[in-house]
C-alpha atoms as a PDB file:
ATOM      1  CA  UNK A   1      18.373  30.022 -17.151  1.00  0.00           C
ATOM      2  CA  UNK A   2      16.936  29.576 -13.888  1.00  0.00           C
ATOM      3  CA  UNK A   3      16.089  26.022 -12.262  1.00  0.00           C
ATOM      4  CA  UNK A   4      12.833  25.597 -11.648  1.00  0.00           C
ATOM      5  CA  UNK A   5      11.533  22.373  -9.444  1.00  0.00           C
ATOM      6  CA  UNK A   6       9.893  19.898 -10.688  1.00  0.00           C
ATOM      7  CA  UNK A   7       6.028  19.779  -9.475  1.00  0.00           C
ATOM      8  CA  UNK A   8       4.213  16.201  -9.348  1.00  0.00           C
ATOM      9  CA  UNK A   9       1.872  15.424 -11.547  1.00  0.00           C
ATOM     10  CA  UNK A  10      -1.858  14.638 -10.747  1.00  0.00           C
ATOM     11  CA  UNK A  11      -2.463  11.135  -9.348  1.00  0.00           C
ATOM     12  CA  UNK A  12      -5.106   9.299 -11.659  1.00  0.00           C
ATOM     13  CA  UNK A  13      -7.912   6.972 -10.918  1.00  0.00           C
ATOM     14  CA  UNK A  14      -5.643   4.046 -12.370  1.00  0.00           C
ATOM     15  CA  UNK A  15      -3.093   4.793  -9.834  1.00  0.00           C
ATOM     16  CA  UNK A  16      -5.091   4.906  -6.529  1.00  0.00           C
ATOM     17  CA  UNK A  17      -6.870   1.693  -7.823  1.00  0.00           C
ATOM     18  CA  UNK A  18      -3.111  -0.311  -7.970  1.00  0.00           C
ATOM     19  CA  UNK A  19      -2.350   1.220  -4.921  1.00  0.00           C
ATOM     20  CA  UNK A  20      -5.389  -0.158  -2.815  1.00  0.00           C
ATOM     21  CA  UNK A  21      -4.473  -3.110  -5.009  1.00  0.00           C
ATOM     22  CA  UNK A  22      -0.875  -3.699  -4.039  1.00  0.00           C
ATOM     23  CA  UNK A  23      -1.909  -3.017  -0.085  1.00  0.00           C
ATOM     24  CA  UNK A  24      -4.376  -5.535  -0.155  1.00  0.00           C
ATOM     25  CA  UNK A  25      -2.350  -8.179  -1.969  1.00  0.00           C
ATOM     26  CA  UNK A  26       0.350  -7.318   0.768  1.00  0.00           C
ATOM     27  CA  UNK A  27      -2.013  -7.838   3.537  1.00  0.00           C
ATOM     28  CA  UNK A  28      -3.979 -11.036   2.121  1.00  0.00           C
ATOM     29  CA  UNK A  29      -0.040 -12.748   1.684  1.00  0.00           C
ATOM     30  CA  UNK A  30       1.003 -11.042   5.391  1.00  0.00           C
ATOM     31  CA  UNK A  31      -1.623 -13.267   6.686  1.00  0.00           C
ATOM     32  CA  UNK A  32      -1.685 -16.067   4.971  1.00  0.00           C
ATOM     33  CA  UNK A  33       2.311 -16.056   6.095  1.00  0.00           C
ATOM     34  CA  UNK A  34       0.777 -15.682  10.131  1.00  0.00           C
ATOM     35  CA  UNK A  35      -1.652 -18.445   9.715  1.00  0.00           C
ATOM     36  CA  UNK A  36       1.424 -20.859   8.095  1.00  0.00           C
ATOM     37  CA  UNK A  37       3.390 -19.732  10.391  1.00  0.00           C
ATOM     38  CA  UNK A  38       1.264 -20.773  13.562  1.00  0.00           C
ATOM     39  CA  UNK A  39       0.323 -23.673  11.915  1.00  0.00           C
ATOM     40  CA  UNK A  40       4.034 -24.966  11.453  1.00  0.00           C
ATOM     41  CA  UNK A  41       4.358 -24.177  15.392  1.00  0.00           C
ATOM     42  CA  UNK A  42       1.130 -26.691  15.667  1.00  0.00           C
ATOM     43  CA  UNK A  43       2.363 -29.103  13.516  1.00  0.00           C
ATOM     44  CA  UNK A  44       5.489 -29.094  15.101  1.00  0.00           C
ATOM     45  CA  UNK A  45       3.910 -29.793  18.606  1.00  0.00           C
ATOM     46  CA  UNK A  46       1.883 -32.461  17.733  1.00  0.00           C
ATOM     47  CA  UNK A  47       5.273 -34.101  15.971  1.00  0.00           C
ATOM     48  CA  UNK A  48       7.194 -33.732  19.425  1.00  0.00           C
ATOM     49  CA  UNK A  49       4.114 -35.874  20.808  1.00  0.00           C
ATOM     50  CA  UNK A  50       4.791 -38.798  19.604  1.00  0.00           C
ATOM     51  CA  UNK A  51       7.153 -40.390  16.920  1.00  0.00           C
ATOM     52  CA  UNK A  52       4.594 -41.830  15.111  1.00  0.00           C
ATOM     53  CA  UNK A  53       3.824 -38.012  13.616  1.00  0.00           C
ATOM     54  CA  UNK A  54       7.173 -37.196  12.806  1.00  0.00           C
ATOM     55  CA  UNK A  55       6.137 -36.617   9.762  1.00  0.00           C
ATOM     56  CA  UNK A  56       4.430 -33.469  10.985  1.00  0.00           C
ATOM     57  CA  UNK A  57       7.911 -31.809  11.079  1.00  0.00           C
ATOM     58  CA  UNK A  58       9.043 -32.130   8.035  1.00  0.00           C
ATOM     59  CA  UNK A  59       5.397 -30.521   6.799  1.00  0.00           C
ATOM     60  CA  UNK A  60       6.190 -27.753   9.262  1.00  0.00           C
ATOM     61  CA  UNK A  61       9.801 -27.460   7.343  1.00  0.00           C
ATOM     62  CA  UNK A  62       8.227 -27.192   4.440  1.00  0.00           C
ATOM     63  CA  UNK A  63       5.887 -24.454   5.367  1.00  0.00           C
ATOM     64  CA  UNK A  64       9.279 -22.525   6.574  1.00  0.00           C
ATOM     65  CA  UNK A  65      10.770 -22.853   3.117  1.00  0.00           C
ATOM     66  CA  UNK A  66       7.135 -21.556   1.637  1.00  0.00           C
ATOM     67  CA  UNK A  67       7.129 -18.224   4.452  1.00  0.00           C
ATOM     68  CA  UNK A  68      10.777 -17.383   3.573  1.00  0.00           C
ATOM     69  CA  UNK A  69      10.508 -17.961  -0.201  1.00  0.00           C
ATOM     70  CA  UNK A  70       7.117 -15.599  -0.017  1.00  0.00           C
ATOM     71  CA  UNK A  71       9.344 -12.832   1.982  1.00  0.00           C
ATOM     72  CA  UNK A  72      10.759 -11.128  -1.091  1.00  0.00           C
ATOM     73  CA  UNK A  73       7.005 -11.160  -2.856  1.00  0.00           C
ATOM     74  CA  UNK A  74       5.330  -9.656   0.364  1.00  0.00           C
ATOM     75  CA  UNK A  75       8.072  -6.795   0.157  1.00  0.00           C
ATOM     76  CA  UNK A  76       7.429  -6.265  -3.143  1.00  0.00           C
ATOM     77  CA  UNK A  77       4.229  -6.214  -2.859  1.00  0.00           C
ATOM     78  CA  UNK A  78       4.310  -3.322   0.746  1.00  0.00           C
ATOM     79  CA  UNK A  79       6.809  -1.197  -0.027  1.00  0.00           C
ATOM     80  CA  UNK A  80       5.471   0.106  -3.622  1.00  0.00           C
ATOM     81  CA  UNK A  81       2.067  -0.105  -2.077  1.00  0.00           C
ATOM     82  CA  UNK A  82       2.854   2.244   0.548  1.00  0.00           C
ATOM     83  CA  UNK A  83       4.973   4.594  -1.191  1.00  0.00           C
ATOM     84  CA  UNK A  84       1.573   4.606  -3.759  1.00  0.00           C
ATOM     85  CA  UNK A  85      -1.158   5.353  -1.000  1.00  0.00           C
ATOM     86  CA  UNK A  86       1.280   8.029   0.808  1.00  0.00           C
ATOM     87  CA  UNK A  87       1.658   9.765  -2.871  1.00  0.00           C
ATOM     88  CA  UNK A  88      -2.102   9.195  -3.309  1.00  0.00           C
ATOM     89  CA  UNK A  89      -2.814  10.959   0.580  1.00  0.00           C
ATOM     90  CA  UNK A  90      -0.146  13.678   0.152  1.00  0.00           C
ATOM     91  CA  UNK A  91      -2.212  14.768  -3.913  1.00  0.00           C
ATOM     92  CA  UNK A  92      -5.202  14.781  -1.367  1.00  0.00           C
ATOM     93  CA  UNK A  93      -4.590  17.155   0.915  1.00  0.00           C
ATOM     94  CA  UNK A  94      -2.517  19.494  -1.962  1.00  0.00           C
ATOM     95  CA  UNK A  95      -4.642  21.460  -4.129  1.00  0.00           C
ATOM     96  CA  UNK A  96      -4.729  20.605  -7.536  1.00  0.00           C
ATOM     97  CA  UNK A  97      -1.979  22.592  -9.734  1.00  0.00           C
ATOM     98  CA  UNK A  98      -5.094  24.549 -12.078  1.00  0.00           C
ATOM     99  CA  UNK A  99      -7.476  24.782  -9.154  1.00  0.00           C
ATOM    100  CA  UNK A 100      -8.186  27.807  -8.228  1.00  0.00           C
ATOM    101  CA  UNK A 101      -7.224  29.390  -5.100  1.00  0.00           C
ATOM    102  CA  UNK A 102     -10.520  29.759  -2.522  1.00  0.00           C
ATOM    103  CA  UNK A 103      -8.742  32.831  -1.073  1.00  0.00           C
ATOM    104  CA  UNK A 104      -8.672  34.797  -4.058  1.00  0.00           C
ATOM    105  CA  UNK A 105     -11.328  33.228  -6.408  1.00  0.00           C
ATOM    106  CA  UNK A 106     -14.353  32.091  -6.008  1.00  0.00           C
ATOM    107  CA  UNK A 107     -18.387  32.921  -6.026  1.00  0.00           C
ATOM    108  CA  UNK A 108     -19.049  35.882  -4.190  1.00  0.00           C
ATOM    109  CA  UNK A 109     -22.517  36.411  -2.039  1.00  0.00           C
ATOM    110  CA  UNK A 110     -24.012  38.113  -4.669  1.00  0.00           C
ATOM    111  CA  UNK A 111     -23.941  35.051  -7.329  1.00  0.00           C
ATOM    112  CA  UNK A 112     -21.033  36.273  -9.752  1.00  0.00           C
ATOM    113  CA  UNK A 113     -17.237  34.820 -10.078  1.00  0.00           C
ATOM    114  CA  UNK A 114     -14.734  37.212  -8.647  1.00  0.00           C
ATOM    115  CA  UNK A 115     -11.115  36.980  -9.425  1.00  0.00           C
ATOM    116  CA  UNK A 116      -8.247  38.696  -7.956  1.00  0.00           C
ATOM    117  CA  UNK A 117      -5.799  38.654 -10.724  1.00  0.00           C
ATOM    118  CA  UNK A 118      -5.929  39.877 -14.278  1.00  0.00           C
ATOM    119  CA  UNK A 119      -5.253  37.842 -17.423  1.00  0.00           C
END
């Protein structure tokens, strides 16, 4: 018995939807980690100002704990994504497993089908 390898199936509509759908989750929490994180840097310059707003520290602490508890999610969230959208672009440039081949089927000038190959 010979070993034949195995061919990948067809990528349905379902799956390119949850893959634009796990990018753009991974992108929407990938910023929302930036903007945290630039805010802790604010919040922890106005509490080096003055020791009246130390309290600005521990917020910026806390928004530390929220960007490195949200690390595993984001990662999650990209790698599957990508590794969906790359499957999705490499079924797009591959012709479909029953389509037929342009260089040997086709319509021809004249209006009929021609085919290469015999049944």
């Amino acid at each position: 018995m010979a070993y034949v390898a195995p061919q990948d199936r067809g990528v349905s509509d379902a799956y390119r939807r949850w893959a634009g759908i796990l990018l753009g989750l991974a992108v929407a929490l990938g910023a929302l980690m930036m903007v945290a994180l630039v805010a802790s840097v604010v919040l922890l310059v106005v509490a080096d100002r003055d020791t009246g707003n130390a309290a600005y520290g521990y917020l910026a602490i806390f928004l530390w704990f929220g960007i490195a508890a949200a690390m595993p999610l984001l990662l999650a969230l990209a790698v599957p994504g990508a590794v969906m959208t790359q499957r999705v672009r490499r079924q797009r440039r591959a012709p479909h497993p029953g389509a037929p081949d342009p260089r040997t089927e086709g319509p021809h000038p004249d209006g009929t089908l021609t085919t290469r190959h015999t049944p």
